[in-house]
C-alpha atoms as a PDB file:
ATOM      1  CA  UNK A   1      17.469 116.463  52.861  1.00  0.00           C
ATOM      2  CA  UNK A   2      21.116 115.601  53.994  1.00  0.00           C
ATOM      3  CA  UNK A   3      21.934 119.530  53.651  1.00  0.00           C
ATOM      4  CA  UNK A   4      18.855 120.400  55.676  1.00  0.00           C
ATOM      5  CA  UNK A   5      19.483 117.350  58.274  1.00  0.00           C
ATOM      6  CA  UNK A   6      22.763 118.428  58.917  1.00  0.00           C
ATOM      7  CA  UNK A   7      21.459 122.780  59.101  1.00  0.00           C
ATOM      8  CA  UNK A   8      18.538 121.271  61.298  1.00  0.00           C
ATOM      9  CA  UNK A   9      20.837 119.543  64.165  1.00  0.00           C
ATOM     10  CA  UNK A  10      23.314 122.929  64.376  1.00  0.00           C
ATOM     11  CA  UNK A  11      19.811 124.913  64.512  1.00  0.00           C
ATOM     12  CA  UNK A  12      18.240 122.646  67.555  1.00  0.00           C
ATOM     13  CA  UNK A  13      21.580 122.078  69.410  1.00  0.00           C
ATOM     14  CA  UNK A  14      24.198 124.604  68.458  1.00  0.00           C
ATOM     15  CA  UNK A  15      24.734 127.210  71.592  1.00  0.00           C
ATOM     16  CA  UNK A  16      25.294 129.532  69.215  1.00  0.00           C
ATOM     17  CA  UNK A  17      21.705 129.310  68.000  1.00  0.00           C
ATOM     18  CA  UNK A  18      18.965 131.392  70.338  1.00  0.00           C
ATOM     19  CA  UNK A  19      15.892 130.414  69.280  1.00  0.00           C
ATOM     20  CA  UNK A  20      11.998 131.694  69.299  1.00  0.00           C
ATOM     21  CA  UNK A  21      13.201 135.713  71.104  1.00  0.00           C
ATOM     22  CA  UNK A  22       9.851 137.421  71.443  1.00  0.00           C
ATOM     23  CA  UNK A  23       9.639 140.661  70.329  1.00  0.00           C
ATOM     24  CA  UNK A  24       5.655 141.335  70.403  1.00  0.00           C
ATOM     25  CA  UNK A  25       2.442 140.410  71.737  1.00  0.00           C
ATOM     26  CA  UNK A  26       1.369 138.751  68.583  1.00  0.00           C
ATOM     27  CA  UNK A  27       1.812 134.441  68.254  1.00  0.00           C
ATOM     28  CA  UNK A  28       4.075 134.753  65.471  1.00  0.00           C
ATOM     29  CA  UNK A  29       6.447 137.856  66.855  1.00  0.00           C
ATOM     30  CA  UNK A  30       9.151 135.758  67.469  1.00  0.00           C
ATOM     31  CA  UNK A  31      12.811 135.328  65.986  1.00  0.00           C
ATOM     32  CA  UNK A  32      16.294 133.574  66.122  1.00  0.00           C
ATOM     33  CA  UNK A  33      19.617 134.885  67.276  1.00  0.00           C
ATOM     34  CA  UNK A  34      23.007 133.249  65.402  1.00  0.00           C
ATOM     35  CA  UNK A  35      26.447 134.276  67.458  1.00  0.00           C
ATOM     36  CA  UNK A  36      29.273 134.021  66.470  1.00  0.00           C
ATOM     37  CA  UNK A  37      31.563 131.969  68.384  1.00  0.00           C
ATOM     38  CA  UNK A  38      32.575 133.280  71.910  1.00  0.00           C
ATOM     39  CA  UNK A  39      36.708 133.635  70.659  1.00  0.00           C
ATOM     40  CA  UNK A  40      36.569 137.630  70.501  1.00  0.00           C
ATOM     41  CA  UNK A  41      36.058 140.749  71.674  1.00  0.00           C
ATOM     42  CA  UNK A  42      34.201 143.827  71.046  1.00  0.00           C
ATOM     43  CA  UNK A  43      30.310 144.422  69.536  1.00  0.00           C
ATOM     44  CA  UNK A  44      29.374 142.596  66.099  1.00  0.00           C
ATOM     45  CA  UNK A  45      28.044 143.913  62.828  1.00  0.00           C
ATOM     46  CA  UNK A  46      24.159 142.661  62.641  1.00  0.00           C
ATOM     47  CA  UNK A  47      22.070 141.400  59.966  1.00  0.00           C
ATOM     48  CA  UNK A  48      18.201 141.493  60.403  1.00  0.00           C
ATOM     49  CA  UNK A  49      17.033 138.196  57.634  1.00  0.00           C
ATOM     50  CA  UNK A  50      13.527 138.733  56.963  1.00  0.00           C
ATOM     51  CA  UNK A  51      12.957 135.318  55.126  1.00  0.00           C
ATOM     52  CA  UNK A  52      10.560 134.418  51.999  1.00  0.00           C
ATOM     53  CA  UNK A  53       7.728 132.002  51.643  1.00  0.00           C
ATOM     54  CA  UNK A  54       5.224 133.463  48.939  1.00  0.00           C
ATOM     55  CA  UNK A  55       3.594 135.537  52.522  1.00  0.00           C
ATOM     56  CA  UNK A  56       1.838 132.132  52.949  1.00  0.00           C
ATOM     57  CA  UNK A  57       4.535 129.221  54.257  1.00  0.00           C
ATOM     58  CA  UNK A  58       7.270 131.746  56.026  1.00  0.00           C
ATOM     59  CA  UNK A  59       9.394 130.609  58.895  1.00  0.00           C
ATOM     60  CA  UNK A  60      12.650 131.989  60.987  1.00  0.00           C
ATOM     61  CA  UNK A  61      13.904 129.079  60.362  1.00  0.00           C
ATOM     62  CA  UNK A  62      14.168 129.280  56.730  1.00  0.00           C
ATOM     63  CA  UNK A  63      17.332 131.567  57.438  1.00  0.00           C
ATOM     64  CA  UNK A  64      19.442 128.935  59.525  1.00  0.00           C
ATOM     65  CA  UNK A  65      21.552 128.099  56.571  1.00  0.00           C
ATOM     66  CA  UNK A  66      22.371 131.922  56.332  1.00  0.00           C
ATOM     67  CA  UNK A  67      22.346 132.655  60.021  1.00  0.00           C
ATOM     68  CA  UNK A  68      24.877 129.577  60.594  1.00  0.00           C
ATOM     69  CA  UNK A  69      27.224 130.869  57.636  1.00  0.00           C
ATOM     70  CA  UNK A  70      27.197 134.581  58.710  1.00  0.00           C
ATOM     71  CA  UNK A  71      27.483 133.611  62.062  1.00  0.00           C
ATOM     72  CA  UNK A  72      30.875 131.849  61.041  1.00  0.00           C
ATOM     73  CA  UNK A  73      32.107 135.177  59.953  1.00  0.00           C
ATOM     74  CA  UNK A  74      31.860 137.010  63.473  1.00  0.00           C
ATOM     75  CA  UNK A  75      28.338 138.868  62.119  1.00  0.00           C
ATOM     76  CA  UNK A  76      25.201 138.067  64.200  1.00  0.00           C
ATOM     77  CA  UNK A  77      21.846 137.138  62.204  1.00  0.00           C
ATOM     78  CA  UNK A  78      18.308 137.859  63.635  1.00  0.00           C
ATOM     79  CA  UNK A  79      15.905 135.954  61.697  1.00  0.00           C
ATOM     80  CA  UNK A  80      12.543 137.459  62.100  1.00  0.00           C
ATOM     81  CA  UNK A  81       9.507 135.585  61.791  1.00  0.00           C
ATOM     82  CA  UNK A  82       6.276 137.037  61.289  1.00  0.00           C
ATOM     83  CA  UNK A  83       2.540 136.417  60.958  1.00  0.00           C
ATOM     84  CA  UNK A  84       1.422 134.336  57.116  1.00  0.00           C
ATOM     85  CA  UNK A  85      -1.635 134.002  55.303  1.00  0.00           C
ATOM     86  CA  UNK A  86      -4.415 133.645  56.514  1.00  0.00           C
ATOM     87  CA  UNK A  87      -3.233 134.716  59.917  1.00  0.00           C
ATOM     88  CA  UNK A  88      -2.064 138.074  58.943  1.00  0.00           C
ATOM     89  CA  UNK A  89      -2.503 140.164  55.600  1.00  0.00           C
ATOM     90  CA  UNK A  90       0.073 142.482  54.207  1.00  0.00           C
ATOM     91  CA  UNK A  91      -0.297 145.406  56.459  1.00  0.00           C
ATOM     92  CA  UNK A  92       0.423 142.966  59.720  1.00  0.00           C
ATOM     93  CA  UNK A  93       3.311 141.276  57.992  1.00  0.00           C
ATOM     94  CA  UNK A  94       4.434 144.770  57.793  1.00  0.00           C
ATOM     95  CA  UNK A  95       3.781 145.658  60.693  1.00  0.00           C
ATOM     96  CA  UNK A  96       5.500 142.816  62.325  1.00  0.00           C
ATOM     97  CA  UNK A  97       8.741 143.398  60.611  1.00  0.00           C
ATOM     98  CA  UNK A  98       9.152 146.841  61.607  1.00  0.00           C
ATOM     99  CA  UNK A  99       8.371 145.951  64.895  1.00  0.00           C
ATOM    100  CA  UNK A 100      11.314 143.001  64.710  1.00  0.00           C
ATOM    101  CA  UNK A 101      13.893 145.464  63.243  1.00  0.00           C
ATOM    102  CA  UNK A 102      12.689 148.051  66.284  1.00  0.00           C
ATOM    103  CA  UNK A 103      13.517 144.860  68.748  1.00  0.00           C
ATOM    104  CA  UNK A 104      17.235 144.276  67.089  1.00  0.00           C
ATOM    105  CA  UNK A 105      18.354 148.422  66.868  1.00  0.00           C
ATOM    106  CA  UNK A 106      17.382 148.686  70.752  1.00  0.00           C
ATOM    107  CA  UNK A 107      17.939 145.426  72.247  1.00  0.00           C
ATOM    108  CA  UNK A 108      20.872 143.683  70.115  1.00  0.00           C
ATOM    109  CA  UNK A 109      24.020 144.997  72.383  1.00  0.00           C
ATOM    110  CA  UNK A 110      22.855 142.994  74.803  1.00  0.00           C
ATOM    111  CA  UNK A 111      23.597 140.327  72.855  1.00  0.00           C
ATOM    112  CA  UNK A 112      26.964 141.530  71.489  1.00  0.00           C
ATOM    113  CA  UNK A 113      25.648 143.211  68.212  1.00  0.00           C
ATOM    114  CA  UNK A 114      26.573 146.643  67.554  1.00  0.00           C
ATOM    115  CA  UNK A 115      23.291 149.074  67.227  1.00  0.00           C
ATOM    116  CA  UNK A 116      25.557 151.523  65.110  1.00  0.00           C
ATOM    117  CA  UNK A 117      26.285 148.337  62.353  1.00  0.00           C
ATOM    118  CA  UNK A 118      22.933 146.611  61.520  1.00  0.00           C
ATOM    119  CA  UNK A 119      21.697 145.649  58.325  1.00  0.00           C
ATOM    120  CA  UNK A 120      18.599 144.731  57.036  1.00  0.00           C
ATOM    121  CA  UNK A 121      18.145 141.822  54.378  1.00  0.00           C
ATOM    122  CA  UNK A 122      14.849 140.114  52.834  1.00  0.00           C
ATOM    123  CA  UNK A 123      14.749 136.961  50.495  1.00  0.00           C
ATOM    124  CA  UNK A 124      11.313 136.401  47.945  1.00  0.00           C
ATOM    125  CA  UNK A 125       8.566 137.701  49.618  1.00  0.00           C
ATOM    126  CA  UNK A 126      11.016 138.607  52.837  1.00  0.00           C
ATOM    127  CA  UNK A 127      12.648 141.229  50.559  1.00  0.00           C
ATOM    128  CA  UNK A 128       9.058 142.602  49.683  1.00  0.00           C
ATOM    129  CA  UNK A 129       7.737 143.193  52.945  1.00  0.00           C
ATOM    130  CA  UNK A 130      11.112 144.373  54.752  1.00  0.00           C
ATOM    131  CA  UNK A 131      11.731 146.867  51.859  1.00  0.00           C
ATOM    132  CA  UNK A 132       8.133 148.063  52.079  1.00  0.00           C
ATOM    133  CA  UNK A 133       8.939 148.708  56.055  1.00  0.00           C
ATOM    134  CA  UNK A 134      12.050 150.339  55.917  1.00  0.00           C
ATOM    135  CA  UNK A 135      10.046 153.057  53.154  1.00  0.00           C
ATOM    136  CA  UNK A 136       7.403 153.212  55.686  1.00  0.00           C
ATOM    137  CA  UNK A 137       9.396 154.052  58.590  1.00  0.00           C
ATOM    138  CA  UNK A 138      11.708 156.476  56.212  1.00  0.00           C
ATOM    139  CA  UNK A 139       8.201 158.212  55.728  1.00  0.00           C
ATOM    140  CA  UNK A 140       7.127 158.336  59.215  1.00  0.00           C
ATOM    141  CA  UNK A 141      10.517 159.524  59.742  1.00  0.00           C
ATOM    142  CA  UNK A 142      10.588 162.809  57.245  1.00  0.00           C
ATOM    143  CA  UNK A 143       7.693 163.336  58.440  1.00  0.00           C
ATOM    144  CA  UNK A 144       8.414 163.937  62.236  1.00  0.00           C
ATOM    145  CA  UNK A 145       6.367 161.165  63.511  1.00  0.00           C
ATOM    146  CA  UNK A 146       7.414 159.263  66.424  1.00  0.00           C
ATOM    147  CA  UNK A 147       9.210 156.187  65.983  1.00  0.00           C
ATOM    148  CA  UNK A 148      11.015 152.921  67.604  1.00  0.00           C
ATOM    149  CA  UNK A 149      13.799 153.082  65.132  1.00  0.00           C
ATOM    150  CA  UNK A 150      15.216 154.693  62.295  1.00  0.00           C
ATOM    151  CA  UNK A 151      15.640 154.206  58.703  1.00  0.00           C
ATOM    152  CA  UNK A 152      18.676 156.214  58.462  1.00  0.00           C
ATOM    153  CA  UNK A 153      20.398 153.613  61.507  1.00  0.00           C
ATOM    154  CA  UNK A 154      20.245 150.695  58.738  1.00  0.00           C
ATOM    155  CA  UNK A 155      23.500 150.644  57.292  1.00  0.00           C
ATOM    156  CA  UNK A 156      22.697 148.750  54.191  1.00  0.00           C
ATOM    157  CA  UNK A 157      19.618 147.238  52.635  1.00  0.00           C
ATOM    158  CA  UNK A 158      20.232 143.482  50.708  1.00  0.00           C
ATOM    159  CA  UNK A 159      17.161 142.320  48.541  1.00  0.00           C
ATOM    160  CA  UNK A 160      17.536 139.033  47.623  1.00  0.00           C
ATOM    161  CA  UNK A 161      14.884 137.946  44.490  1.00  0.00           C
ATOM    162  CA  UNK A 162      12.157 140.529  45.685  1.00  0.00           C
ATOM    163  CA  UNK A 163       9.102 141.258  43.819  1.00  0.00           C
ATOM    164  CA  UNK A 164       8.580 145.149  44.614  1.00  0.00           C
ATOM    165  CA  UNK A 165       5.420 146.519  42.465  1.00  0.00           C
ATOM    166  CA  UNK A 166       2.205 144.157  43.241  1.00  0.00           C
ATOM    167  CA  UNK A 167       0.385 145.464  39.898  1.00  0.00           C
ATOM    168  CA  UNK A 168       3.660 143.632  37.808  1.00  0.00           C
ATOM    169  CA  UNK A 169       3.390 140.611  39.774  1.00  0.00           C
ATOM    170  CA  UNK A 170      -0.258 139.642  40.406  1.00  0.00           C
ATOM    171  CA  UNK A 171      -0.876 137.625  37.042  1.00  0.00           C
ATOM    172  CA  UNK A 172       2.373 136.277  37.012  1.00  0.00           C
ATOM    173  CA  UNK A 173       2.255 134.687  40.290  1.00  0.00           C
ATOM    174  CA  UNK A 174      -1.754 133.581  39.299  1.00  0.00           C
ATOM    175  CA  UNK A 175      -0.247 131.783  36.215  1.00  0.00           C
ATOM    176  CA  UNK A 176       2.302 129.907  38.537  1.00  0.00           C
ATOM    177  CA  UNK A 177      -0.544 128.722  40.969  1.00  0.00           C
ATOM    178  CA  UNK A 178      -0.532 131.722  43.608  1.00  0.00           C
ATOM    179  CA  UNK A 179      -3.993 132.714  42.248  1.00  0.00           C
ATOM    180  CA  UNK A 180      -5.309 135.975  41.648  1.00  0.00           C
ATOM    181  CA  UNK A 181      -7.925 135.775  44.097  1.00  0.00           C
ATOM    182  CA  UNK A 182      -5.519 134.536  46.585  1.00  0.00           C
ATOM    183  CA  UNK A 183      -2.810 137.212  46.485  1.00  0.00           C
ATOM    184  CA  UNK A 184      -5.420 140.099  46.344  1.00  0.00           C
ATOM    185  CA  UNK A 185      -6.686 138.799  49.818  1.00  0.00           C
ATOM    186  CA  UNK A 186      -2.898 138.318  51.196  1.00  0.00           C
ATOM    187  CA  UNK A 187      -2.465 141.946  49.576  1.00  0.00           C
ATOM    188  CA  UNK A 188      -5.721 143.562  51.055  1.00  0.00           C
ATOM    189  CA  UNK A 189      -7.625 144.380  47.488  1.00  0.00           C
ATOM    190  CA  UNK A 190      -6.051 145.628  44.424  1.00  0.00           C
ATOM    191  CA  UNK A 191      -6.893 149.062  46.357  1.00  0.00           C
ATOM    192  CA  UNK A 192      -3.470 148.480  48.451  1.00  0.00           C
ATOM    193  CA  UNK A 193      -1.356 147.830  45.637  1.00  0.00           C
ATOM    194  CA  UNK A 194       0.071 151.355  45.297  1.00  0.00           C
ATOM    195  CA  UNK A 195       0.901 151.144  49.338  1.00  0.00           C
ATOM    196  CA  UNK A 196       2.857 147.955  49.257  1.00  0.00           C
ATOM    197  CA  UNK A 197       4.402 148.375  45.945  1.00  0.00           C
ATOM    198  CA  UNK A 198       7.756 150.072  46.987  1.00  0.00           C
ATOM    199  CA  UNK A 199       8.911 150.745  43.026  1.00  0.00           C
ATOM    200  CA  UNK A 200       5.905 152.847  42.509  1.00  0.00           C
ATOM    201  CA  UNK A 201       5.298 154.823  46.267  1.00  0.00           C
ATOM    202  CA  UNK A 202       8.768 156.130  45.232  1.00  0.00           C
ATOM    203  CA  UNK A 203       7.787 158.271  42.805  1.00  0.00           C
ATOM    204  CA  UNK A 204       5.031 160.147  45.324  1.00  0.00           C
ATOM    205  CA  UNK A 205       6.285 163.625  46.405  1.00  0.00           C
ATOM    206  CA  UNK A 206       5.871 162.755  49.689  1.00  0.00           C
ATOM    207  CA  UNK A 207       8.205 159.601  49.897  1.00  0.00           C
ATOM    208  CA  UNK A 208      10.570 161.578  47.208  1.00  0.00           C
ATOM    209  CA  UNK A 209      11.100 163.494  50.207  1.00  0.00           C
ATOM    210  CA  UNK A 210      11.668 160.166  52.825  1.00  0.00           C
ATOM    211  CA  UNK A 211      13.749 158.923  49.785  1.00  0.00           C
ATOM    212  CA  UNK A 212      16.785 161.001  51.231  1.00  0.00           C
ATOM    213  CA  UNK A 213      16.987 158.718  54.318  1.00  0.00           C
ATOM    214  CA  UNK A 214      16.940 155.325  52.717  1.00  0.00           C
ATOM    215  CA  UNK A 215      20.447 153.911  53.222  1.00  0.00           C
ATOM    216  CA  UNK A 216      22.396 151.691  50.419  1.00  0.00           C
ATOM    217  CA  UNK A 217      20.345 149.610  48.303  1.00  0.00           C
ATOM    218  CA  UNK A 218      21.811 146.597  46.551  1.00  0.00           C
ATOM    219  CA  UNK A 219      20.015 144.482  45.048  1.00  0.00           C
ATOM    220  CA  UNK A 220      20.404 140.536  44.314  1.00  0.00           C
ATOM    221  CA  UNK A 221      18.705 138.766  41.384  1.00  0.00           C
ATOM    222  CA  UNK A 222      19.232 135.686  39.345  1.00  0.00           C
ATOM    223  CA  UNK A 223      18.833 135.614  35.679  1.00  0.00           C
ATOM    224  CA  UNK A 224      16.769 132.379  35.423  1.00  0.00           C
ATOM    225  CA  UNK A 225      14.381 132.738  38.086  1.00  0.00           C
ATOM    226  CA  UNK A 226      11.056 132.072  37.087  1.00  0.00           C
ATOM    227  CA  UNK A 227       9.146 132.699  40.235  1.00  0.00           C
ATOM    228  CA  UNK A 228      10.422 136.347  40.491  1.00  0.00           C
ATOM    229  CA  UNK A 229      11.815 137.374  37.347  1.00  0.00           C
ATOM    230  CA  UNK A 230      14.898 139.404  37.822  1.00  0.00           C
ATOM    231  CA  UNK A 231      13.072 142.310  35.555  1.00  0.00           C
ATOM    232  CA  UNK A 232      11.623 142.956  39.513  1.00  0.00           C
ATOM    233  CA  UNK A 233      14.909 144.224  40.715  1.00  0.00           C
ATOM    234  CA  UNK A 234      15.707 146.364  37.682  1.00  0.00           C
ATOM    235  CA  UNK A 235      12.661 148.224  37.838  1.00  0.00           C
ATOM    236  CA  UNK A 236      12.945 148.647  41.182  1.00  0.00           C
ATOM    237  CA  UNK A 237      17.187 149.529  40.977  1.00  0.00           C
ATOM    238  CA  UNK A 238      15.575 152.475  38.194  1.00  0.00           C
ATOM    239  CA  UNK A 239      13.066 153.998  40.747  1.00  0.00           C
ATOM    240  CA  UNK A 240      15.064 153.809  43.613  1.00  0.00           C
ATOM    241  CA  UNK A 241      18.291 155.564  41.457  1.00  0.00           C
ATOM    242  CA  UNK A 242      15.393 158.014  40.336  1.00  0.00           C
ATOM    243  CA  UNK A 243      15.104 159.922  43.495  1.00  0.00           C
ATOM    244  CA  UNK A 244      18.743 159.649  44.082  1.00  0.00           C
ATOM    245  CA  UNK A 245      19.031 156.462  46.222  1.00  0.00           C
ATOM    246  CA  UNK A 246      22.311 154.979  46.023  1.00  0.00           C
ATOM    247  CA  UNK A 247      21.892 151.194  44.762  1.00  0.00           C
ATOM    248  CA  UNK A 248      23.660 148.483  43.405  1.00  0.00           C
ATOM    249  CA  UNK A 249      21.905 145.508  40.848  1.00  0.00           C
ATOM    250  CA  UNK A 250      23.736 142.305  40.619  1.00  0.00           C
ATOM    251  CA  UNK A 251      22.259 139.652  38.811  1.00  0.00           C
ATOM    252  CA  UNK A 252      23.475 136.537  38.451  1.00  0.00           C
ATOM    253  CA  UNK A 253      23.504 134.819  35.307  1.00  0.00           C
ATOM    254  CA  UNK A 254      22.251 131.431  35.148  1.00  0.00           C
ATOM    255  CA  UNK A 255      20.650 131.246  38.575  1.00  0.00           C
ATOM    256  CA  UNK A 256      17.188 130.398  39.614  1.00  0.00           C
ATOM    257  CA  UNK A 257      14.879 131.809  42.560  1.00  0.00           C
ATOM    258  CA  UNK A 258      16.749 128.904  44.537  1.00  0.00           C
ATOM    259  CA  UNK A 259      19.641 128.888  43.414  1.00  0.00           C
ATOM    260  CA  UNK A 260      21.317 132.398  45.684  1.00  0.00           C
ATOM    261  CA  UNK A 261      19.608 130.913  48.778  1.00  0.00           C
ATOM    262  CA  UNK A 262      19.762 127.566  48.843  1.00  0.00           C
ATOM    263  CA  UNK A 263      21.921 125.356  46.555  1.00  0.00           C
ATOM    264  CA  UNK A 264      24.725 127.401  46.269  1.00  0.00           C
ATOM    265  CA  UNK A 265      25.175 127.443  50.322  1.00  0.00           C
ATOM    266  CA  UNK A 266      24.519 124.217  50.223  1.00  0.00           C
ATOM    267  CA  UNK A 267      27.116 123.806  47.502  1.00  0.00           C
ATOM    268  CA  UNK A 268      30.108 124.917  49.636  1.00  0.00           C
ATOM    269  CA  UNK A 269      33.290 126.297  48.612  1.00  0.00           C
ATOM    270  CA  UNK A 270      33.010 129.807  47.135  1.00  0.00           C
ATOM    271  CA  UNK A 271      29.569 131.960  47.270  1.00  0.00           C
ATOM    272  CA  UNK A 272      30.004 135.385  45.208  1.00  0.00           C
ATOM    273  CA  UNK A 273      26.935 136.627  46.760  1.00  0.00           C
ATOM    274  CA  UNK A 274      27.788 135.426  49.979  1.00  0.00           C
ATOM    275  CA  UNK A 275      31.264 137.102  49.553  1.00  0.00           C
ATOM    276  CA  UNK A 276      29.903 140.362  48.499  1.00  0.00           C
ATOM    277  CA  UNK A 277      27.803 140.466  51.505  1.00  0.00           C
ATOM    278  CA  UNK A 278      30.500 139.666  54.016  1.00  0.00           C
ATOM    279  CA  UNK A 279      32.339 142.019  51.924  1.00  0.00           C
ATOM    280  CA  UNK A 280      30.246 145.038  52.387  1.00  0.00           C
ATOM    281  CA  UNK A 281      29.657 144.447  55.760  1.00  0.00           C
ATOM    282  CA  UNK A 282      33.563 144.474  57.019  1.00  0.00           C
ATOM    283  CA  UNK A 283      34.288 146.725  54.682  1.00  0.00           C
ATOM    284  CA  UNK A 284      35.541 149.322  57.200  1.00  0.00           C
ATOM    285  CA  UNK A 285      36.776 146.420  59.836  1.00  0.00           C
ATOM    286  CA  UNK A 286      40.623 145.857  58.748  1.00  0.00           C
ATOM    287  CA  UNK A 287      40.674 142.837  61.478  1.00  0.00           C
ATOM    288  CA  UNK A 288      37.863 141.057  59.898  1.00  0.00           C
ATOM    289  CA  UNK A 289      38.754 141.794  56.821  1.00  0.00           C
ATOM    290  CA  UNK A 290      42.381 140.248  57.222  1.00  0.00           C
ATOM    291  CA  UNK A 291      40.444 136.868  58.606  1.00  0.00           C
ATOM    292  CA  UNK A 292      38.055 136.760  55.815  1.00  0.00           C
ATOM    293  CA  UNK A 293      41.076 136.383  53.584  1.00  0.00           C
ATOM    294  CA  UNK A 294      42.451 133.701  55.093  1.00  0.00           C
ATOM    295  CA  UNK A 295      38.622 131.693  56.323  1.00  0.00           C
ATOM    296  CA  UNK A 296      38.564 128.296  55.500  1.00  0.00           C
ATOM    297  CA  UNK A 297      36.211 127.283  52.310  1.00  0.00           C
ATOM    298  CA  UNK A 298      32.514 126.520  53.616  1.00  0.00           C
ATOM    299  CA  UNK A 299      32.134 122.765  53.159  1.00  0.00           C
ATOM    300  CA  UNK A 300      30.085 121.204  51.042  1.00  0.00           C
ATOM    301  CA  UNK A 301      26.541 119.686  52.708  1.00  0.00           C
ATOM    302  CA  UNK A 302      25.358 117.908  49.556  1.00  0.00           C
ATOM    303  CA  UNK A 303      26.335 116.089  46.863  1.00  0.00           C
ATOM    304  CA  UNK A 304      26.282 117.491  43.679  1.00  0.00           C
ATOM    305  CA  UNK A 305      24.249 115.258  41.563  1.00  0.00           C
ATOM    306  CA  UNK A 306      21.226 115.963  44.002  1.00  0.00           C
ATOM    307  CA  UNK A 307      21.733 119.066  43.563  1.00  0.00           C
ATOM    308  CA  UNK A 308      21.228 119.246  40.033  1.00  0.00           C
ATOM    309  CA  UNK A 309      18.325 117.277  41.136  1.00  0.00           C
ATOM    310  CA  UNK A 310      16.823 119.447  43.561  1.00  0.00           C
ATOM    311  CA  UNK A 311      16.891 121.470  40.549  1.00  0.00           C
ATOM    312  CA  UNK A 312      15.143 119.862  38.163  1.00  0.00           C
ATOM    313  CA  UNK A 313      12.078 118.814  40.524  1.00  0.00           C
ATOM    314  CA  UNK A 314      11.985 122.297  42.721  1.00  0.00           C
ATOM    315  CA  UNK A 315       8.893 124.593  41.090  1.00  0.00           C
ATOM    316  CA  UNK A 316      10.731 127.343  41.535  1.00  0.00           C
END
């Protein structure tokens, strides 16, 4: 609470924070902007933050901590939200995303981002629903259809504790209290698992094909988390390398589903998967590189004993 207290007033009063940018027709097509401070010049490298919450208890705002952090670092964050359970099923959560990321590739120099430099990043249930629209649109794409935006414009793809085959996950998640019954309506029938299960549409000739304009992949998972076990992104890293998609698994040993997203921001000081990000991102930006060197350490919001708390209590 004094971490999220402390995220909450920068989120409601920061000028840097543009909040609830609608980008459809639907109630929950909305999403926030994070800008970097107004001290320099030129366009800004763009991350699209398509944030978790088991497809049921999502929010835009669940990315402030990130968007606030990044921000920091001259990179502007567009936090999409999108519609949950019940309001929405799979296919509109979808749906939504891809039209979000269509929003930020035409619409984001006008706020200073650079269309040429966006990335696309999804945490928990985020990174299973923006990975399964970025292989849709890469299909649509191979296939000549017309589209809003392209897969081949994302310049890098972050998945951050994703599930990413629905037949692996569906009695896991029922023994942890996301029941069976539950899931197969948020996932439209065990009929739809093959469509929204991004490991295994990869190995269909058709997407083999789309494969070929999927960007980087890398791929973010800690070693203790039980609510997505990091066995998710391996099989998924294997599939993706298997029709010649370049990718990248880190896992972190030790960490839970929490732990990437929320303590260790909260934490301060230094973030090796916050690093690597920032990393990848300027990678080709010698300016920002040279002021990433010499950044400040990102202070500490909480104490540490409640973190280790937080940690004992959180069911994830």
């Amino acid at each position: 609470m004094p971490g999220f207290l402390q995220v909450a007033y920068h989120y409601f009063f920061s000028p840097q924070v543009r909040r609830s940018i609608v980008y459809g027709d639907q109630p929950r097509n909305r999403l926030d902007l994070y800008l970097p401070p107004p001290t320099s010049d030129g366009l800004k490298p763009v991350v699209v933050f398509v944030t978790g919450g088991a497809w049921i208890i999502g929010y835009k705002a669940w990315g402030s901590l990130l968007g606030l952090q990044l921000a920091e670092r001259d990179i502007i964050v567009a936090c999409l939200d999108y519609r949950n359970f019940p309001q929405g099923t799979i296919s509109d959560m979808v749906r939504d995303v891809s039209q979000g990321i269509s929003f930020v590739c035409n619409s984001i120099s006008a706020f200073g981002g650079d269309p040429n430099r966006i990335y696309l990043m999804g945490q928990s249930a985020g990174a299973h629903i923006s990975s399964c629209a970025l292989i849709e649109q890469a299909i649509k794409e191979s296939n000549g259809e017309r589209i809003s935006w392209s897969a081949s414009q994302i310049k890098a793809y972050f998945g951050l504790s994703g599930g990413y085959n629905l037949f692996n996950m569906v009695e896991h998640f029922h023994n942890r209290g996301l029941y069976r019954s539950i899931f197969l309506s948020i996932m439209e029938g065990e009929e739809s698992f093959e469509q929204y299960s991004p490991g295994i549409r990869l190995k269909e000739p058709r997407v083999r094909k789309a494969a070929s304009l999927l960007t980087h992949i890398v791929l973010f998972h800690g070693s203790k988390d039980y609510s997505i076990p990091c066995e998710a992104s391996k099989t998924f890293a294997e599939a993706l390398q298997g029709v010649e998609v370049k990718t990248d698994l880190i896992v972190y040993d030790g960490k839970t589903h929490t732990d990437l997203f929320l303590q260790d921001p909260l934490r301060g000081g230094k973030d090796e998967l916050f690093d690597h990000i920032v990393a990848m991102i300027h990678a080709n930006d010698r300016d920002a590189l040279g002021k990433d060197a010499v950044a400040p350490p990102r202070r500490r919001l909480v104490p540490e004993f409640l973190l280790k708390l937080a940690g004992k209590v959180s069911p994830f």
